[in-house]
C-alpha atoms as a PDB file:
ATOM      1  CA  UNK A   1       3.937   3.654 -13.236  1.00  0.00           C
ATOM      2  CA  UNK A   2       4.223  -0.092 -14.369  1.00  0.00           C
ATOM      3  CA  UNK A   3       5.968  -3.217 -13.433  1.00  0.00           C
ATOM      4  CA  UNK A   4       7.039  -5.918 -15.525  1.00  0.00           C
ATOM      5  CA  UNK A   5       5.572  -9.155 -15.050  1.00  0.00           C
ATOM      6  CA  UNK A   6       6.535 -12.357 -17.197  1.00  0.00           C
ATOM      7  CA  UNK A   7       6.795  -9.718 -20.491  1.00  0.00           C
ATOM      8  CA  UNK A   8       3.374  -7.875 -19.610  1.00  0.00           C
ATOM      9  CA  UNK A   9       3.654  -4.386 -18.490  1.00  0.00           C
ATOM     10  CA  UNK A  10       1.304  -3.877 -15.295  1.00  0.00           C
ATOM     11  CA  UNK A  11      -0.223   0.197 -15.653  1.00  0.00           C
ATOM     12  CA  UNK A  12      -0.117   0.706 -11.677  1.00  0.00           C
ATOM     13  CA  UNK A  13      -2.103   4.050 -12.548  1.00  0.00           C
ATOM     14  CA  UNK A  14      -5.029   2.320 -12.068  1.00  0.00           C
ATOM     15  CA  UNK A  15      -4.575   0.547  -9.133  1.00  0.00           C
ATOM     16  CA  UNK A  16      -4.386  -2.950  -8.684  1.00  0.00           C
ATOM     17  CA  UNK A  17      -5.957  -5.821  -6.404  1.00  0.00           C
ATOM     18  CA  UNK A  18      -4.392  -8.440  -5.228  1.00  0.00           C
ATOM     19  CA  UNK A  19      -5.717 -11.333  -3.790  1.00  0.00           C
ATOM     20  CA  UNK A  20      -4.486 -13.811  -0.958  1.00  0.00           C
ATOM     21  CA  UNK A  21      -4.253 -17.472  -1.585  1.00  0.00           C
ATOM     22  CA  UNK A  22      -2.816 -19.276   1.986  1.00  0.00           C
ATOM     23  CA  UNK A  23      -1.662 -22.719   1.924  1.00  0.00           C
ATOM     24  CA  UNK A  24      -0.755 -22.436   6.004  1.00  0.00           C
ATOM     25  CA  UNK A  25      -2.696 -24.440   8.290  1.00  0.00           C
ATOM     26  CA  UNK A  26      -2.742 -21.553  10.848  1.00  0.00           C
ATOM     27  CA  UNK A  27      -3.127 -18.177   9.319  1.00  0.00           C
ATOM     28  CA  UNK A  28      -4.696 -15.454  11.297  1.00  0.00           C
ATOM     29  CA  UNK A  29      -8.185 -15.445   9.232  1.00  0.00           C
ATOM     30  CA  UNK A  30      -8.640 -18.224   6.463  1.00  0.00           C
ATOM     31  CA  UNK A  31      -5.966 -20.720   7.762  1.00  0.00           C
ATOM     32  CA  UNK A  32      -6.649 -24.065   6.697  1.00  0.00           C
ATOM     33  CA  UNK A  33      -8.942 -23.527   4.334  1.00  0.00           C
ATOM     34  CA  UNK A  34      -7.188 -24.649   1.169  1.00  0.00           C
ATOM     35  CA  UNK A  35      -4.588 -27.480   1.911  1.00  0.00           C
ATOM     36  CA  UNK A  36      -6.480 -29.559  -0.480  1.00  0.00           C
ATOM     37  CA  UNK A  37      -5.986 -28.538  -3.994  1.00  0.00           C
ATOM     38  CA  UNK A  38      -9.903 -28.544  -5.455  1.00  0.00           C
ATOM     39  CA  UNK A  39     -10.129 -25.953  -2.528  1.00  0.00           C
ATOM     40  CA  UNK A  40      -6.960 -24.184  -3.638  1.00  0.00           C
ATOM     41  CA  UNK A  41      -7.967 -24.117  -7.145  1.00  0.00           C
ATOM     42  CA  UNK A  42     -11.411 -23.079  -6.743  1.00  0.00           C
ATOM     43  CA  UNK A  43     -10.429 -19.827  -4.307  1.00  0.00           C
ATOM     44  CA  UNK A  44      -8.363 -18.963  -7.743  1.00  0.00           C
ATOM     45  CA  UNK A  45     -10.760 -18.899  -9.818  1.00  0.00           C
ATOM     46  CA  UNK A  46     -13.208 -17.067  -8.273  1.00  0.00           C
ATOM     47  CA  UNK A  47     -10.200 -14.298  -7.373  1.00  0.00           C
ATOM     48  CA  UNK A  48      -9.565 -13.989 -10.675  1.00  0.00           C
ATOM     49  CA  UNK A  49     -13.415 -14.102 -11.975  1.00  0.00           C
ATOM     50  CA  UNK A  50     -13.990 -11.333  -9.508  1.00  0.00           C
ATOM     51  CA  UNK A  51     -10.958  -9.284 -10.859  1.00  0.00           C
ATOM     52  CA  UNK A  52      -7.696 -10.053  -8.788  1.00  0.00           C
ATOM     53  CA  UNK A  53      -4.402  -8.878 -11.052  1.00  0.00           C
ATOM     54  CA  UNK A  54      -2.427 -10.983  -8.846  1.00  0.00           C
ATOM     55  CA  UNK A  55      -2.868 -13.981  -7.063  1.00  0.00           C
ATOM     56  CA  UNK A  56      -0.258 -14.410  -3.888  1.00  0.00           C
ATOM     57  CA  UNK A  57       0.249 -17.462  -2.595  1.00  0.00           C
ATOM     58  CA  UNK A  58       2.053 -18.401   0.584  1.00  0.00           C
ATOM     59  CA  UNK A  59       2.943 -21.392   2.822  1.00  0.00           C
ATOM     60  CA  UNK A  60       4.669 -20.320   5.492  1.00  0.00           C
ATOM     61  CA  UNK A  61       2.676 -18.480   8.288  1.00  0.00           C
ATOM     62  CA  UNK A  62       4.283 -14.792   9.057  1.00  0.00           C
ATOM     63  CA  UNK A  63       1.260 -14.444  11.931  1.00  0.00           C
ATOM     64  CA  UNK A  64       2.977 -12.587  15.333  1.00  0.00           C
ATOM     65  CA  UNK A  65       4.616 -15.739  16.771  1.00  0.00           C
ATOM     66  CA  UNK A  66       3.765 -18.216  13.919  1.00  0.00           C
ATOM     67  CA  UNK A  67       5.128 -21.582  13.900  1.00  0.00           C
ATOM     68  CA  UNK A  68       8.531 -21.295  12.226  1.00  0.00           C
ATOM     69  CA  UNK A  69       8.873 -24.571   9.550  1.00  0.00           C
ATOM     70  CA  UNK A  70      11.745 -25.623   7.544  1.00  0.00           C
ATOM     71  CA  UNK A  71      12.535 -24.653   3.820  1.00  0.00           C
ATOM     72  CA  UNK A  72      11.200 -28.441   2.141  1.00  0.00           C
ATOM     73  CA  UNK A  73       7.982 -27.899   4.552  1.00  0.00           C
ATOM     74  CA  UNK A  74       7.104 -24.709   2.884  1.00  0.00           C
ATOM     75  CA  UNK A  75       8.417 -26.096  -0.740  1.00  0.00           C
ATOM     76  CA  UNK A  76       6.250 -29.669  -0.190  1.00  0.00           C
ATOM     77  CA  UNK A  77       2.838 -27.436   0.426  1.00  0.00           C
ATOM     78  CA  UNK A  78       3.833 -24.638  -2.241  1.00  0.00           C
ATOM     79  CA  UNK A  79       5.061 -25.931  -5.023  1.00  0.00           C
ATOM     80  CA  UNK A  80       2.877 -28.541  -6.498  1.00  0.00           C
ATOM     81  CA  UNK A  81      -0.121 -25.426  -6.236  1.00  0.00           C
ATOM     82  CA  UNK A  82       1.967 -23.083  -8.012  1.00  0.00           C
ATOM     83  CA  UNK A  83       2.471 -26.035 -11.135  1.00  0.00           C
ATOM     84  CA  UNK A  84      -1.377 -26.850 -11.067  1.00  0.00           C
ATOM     85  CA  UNK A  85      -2.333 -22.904 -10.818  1.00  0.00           C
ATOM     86  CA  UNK A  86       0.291 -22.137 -13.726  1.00  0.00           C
ATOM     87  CA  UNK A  87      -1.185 -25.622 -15.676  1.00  0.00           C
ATOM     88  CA  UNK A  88      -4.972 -24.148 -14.925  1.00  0.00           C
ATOM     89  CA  UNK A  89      -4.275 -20.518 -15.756  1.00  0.00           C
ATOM     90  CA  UNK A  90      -1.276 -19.964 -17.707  1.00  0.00           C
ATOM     91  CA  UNK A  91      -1.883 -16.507 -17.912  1.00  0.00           C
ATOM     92  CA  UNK A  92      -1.845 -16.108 -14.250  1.00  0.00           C
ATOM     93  CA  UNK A  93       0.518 -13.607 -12.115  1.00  0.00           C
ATOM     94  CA  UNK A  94       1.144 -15.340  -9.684  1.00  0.00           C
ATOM     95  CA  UNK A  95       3.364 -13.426  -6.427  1.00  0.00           C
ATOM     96  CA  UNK A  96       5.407 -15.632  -4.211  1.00  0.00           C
ATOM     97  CA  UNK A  97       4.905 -15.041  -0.628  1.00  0.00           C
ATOM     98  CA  UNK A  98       8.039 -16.199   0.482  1.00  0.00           C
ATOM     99  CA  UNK A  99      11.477 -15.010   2.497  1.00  0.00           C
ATOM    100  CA  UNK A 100      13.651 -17.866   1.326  1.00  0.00           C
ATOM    101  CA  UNK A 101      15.694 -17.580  -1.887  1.00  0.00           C
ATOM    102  CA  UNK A 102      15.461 -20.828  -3.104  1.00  0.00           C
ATOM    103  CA  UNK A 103      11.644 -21.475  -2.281  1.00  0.00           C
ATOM    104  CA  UNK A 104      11.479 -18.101  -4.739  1.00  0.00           C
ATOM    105  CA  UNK A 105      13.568 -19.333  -7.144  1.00  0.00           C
ATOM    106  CA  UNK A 106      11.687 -22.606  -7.483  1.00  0.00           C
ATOM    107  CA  UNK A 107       8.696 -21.152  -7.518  1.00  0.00           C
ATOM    108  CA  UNK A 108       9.999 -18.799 -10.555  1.00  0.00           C
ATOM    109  CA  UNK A 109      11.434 -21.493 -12.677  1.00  0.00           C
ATOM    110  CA  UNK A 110       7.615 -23.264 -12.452  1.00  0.00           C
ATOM    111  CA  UNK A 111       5.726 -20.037 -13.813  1.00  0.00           C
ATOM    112  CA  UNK A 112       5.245 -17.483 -10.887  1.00  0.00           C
ATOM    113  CA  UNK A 113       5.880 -13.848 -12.053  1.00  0.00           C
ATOM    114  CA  UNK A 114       6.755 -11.655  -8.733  1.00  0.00           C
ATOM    115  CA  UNK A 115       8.880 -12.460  -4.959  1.00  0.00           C
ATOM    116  CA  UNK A 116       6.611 -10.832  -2.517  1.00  0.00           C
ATOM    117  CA  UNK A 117       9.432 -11.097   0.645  1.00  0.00           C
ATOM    118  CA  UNK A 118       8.286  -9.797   4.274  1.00  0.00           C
ATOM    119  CA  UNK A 119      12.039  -9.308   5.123  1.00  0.00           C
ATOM    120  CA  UNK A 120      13.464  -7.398   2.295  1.00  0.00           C
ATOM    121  CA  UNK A 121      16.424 -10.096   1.959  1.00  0.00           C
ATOM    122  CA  UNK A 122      17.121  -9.733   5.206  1.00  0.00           C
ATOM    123  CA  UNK A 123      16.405 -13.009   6.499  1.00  0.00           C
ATOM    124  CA  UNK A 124      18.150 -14.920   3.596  1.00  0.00           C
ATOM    125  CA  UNK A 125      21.497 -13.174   2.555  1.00  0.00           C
ATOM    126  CA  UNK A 126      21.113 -15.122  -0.999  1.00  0.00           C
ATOM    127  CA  UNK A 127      17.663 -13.211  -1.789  1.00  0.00           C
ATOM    128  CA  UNK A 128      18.155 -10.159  -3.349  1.00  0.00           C
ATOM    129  CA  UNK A 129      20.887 -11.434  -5.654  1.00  0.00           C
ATOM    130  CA  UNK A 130      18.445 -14.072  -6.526  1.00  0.00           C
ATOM    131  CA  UNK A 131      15.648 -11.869  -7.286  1.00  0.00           C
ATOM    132  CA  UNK A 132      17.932  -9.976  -9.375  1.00  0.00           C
ATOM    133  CA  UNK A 133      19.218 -12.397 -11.012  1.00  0.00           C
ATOM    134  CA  UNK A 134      14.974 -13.956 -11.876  1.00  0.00           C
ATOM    135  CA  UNK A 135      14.682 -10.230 -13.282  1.00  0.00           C
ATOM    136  CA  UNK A 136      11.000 -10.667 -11.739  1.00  0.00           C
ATOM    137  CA  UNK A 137       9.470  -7.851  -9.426  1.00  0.00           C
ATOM    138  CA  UNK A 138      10.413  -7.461  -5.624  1.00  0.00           C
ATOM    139  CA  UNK A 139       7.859  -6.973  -3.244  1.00  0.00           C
ATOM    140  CA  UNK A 140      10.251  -5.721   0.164  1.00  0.00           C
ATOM    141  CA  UNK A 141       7.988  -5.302   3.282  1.00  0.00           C
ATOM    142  CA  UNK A 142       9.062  -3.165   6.799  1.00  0.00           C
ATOM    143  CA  UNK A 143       9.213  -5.781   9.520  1.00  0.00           C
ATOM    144  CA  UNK A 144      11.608  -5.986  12.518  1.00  0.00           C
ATOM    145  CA  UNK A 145      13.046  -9.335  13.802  1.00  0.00           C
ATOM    146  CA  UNK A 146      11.178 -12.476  12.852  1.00  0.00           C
ATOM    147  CA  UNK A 147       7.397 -13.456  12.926  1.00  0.00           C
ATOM    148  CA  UNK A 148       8.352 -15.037  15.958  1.00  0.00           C
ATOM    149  CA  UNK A 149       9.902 -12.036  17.608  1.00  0.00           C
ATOM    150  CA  UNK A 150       8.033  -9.140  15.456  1.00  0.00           C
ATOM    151  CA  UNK A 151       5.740  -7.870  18.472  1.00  0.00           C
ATOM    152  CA  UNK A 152       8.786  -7.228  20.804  1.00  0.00           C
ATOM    153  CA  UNK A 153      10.143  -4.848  18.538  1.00  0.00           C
ATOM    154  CA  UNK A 154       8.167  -1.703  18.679  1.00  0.00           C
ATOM    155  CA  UNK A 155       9.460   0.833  19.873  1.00  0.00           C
ATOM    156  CA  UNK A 156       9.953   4.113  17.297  1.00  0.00           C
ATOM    157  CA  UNK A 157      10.905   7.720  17.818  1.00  0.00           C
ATOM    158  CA  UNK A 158       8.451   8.088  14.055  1.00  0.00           C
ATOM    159  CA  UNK A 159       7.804   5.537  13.113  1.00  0.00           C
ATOM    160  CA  UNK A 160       6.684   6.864   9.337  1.00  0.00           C
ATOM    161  CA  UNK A 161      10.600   8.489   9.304  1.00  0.00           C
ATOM    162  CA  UNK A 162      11.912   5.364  10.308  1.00  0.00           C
ATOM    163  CA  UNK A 163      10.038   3.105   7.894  1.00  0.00           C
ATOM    164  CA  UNK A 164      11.247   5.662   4.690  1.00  0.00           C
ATOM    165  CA  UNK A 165      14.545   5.428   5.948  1.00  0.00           C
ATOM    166  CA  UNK A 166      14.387   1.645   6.095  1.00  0.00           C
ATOM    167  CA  UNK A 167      12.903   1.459   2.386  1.00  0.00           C
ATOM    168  CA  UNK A 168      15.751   3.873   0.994  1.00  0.00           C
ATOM    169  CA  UNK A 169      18.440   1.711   2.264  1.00  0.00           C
ATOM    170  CA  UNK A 170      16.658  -1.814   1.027  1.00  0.00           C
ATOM    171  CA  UNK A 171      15.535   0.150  -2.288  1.00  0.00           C
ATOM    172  CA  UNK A 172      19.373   0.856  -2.994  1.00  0.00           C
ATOM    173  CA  UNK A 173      20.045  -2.811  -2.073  1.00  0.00           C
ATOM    174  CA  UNK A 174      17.616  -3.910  -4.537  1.00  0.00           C
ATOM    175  CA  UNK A 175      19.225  -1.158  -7.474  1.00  0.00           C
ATOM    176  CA  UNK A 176      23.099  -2.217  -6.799  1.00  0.00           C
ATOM    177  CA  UNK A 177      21.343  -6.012  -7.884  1.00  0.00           C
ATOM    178  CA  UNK A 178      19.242  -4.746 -10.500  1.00  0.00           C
ATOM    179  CA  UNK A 179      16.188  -5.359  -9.855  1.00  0.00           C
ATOM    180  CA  UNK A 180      14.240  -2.415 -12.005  1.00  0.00           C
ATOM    181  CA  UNK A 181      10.338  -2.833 -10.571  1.00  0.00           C
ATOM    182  CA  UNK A 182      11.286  -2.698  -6.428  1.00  0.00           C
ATOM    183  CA  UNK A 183       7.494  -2.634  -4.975  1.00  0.00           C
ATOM    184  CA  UNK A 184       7.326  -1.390  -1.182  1.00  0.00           C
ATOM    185  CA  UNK A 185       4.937  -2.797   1.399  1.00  0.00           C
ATOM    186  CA  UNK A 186       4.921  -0.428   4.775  1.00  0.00           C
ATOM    187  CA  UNK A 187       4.147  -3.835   6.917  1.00  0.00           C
ATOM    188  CA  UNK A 188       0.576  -3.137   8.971  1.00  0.00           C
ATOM    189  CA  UNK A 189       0.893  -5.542  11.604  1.00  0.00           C
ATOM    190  CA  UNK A 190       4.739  -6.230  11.217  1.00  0.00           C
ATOM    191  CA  UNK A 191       6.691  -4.919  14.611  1.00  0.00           C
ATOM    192  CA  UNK A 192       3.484  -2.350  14.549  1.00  0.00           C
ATOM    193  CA  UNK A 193       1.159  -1.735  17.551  1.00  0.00           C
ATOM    194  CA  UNK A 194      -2.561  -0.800  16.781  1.00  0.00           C
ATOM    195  CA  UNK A 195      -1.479   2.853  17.349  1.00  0.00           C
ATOM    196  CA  UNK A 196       1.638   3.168  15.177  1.00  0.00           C
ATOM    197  CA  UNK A 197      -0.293   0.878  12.443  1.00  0.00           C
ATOM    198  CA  UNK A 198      -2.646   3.970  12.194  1.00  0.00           C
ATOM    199  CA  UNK A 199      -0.018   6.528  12.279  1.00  0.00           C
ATOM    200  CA  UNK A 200       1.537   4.997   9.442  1.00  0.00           C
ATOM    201  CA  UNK A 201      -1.706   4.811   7.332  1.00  0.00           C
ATOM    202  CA  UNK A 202      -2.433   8.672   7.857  1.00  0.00           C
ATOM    203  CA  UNK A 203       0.756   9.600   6.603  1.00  0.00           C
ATOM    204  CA  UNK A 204       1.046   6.271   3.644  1.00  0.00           C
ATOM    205  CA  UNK A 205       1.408   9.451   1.242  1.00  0.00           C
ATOM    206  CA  UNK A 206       5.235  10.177   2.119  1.00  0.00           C
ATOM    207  CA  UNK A 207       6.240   6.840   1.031  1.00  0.00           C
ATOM    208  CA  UNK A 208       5.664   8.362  -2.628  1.00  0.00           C
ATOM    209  CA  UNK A 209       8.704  10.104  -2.335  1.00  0.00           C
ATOM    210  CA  UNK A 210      10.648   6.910  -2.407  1.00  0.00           C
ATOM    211  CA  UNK A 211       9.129   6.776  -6.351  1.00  0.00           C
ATOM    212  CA  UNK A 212       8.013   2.912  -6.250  1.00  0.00           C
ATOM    213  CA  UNK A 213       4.628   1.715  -6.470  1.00  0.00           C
ATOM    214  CA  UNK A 214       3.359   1.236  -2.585  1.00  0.00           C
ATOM    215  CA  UNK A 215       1.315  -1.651  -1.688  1.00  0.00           C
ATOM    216  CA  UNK A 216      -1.498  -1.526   0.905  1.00  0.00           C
ATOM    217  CA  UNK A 217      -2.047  -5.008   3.214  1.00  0.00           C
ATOM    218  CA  UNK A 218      -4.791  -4.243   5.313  1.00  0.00           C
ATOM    219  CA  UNK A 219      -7.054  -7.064   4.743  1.00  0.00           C
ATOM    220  CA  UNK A 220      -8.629  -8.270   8.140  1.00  0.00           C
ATOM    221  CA  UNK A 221      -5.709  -7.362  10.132  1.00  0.00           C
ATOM    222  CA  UNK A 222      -5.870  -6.662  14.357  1.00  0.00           C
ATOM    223  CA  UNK A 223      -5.765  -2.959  14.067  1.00  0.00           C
ATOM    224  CA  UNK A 224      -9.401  -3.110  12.003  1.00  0.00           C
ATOM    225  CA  UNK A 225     -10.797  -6.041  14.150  1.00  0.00           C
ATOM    226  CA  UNK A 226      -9.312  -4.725  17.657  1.00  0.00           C
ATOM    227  CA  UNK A 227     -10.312  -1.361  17.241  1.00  0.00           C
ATOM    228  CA  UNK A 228     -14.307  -2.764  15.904  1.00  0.00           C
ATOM    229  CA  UNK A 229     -13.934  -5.069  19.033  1.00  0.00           C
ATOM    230  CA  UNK A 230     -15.027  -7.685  16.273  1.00  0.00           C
ATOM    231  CA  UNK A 231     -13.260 -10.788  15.007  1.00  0.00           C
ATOM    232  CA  UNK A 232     -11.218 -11.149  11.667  1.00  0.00           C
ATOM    233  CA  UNK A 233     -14.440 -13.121  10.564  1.00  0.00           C
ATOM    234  CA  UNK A 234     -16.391  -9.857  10.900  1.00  0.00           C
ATOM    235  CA  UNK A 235     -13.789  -7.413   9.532  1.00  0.00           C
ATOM    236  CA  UNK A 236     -14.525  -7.313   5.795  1.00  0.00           C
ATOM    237  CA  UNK A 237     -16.497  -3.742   6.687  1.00  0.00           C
ATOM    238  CA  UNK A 238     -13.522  -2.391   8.114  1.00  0.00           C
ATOM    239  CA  UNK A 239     -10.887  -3.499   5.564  1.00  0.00           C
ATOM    240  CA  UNK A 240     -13.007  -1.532   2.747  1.00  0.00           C
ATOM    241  CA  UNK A 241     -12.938   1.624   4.418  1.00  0.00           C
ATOM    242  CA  UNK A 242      -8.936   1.335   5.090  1.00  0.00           C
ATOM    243  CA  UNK A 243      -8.521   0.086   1.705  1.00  0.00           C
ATOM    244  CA  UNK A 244     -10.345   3.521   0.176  1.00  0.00           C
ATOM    245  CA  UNK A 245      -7.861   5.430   2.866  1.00  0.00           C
ATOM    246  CA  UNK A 246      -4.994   3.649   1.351  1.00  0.00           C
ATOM    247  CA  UNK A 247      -5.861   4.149  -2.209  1.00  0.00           C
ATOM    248  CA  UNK A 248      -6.600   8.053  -1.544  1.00  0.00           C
ATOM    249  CA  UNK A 249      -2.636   7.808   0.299  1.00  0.00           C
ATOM    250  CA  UNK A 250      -1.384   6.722  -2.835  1.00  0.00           C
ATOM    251  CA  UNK A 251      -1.493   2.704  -2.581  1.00  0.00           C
ATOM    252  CA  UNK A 252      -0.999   1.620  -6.244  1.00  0.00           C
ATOM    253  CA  UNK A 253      -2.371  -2.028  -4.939  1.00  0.00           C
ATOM    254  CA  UNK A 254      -4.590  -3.585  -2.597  1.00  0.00           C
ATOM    255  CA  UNK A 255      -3.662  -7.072  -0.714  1.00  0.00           C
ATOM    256  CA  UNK A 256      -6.868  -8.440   0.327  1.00  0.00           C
ATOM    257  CA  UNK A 257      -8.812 -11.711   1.513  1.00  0.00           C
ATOM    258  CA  UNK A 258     -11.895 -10.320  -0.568  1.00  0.00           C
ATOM    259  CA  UNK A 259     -11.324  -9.482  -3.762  1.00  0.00           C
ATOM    260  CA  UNK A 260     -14.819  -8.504  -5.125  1.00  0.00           C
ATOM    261  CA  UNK A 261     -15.024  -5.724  -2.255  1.00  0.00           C
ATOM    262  CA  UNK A 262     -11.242  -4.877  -2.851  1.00  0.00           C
ATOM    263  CA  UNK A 263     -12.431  -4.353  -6.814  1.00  0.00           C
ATOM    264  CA  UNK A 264     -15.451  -2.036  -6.305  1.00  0.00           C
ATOM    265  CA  UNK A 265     -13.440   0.090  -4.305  1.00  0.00           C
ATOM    266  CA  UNK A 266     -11.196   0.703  -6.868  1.00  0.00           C
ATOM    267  CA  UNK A 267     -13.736   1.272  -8.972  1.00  0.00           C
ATOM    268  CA  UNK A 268     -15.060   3.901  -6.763  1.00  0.00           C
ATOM    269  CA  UNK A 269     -11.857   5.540  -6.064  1.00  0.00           C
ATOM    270  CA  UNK A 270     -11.578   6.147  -9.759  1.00  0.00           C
ATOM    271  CA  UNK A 271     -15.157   7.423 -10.330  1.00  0.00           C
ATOM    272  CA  UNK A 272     -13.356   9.922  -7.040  1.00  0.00           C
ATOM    273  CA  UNK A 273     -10.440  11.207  -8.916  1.00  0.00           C
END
């Protein structure tokens, strides 16, 4: 299994980690913490010293009940990171975390390599002609509503049933456009209670039917830290042993805070199989 990025074929048999770069000034866990561009920079590096494949970067918060800011807000604090990153490590791959079309686009045309969007186009009726049209990888997450309506919107018969069914439909979306490496992320968190969140990682395995790679975002999330009765701060212990569920499930990669912790259990599932 292998995606496509910037010329490079990606071997998802050995899975992948990638880490989280947030530009937001009110992310669940590290928001904040790199507005300035040293800090930015230097979060990168490290990341990619440790062993992150991918580096996504995002700058608009999709926290239940974030802030909602306009398109040139999340441009202004994106773009000029994604030109310095791509001007400090050219052979970086660098995902997009955005739901806009023309943020991704932009962010393309200056050197990024994959759309990571936590609406699967539907929140911008332009994006998955755009994406097909980059010929770049698709990253389509399950969420319901908005980030600022998300946690109203959770009520499921099966949840796992419903979330397949949702993929099949987006996946053929994302085939009629063209788009050949379609990555699915089952959205822990995302119109989710702690409960269902669970559900859905005990039975991550069925989404292989769907035949894409799956991607795993567990990192630090409420369902870990609720369920520890611990902050995000104190969840890293947590997020490991989730992440090893998710790679035994089938995750092909891991979207984490952490990335040295995210690469030794990799490295451990591997020595497993």
């Amino acid at each position: 299994m292998t995606i496509n990025c910037k010329g490079t074929l990606i071997d998802l048999d050995t899975p992948k980690v990638m880490g989280i770069l947030n530009l937001t000034p009110d992310s669940f866990y590290d928001g904040g913490s790199y507005e300035k561009m040293d800090d930015a920079l230097s979060q990168v590096e490290k990341m990619l010293k440790e062993g992150a494949t991918f580096i996504d970067v995002g700058s608009y918060s999709s926290r239940p009940g974030a802030v909602h800011i306009s398109e040139s807000e999340e441009l202004n604090r994106l773009i000029p990171v994604v030109q310095k990153l791509v001007e400090n490590f050219p052979e970086i791959l660098l995902s997009i975390d955005t739901f806009r079309a023309r943020v991704a686009k932009t962010a393309i045309n200056e050197g990024a390599s994959i759309v990571n969007d936590i609406s699967a186009g539907n929140l911008d009726d332009e994006m998955v002609q755009t994406v097909g049209e980059l010929r770049v990888p698709y990253i389509m997450m399950h969420m319901r509503g908005t980030p600022q309506t998300m946690k109203t919107l959770t009520h499921y018969k099966d949840v796992t049933k419903e979330v397949i069914q949702y993929f099949s439909e987006r996946i053929a979306v994302a085939r009629s456009h063209k788009i050949n490496d379609v990555i699915i992320d089952p959205g822990f968190g995302f119109a989710k209670n702690t409960e269902q969140n669970f559900e859905l990682l005990a039975q991550l395995n069925h989404l292989q039917m769907l035949d894409v790679p799956v991607l795993a975002g567990l990192s630090r999330k409420s369902m870990i830290y609720k369920t520890l009765n611990v902050t995000s701060k104190d969840a890293l212990n947590g997020t490991t042993a989730l992440n090893m569920v998710a790679l035994q499930k089938g995750a092909k990669i891991l979207r984490v805070h952490d990335v040295r912790e995210a690469v030794e259990c990799v490295m451990l599932y591997e020595a497993l199989s």
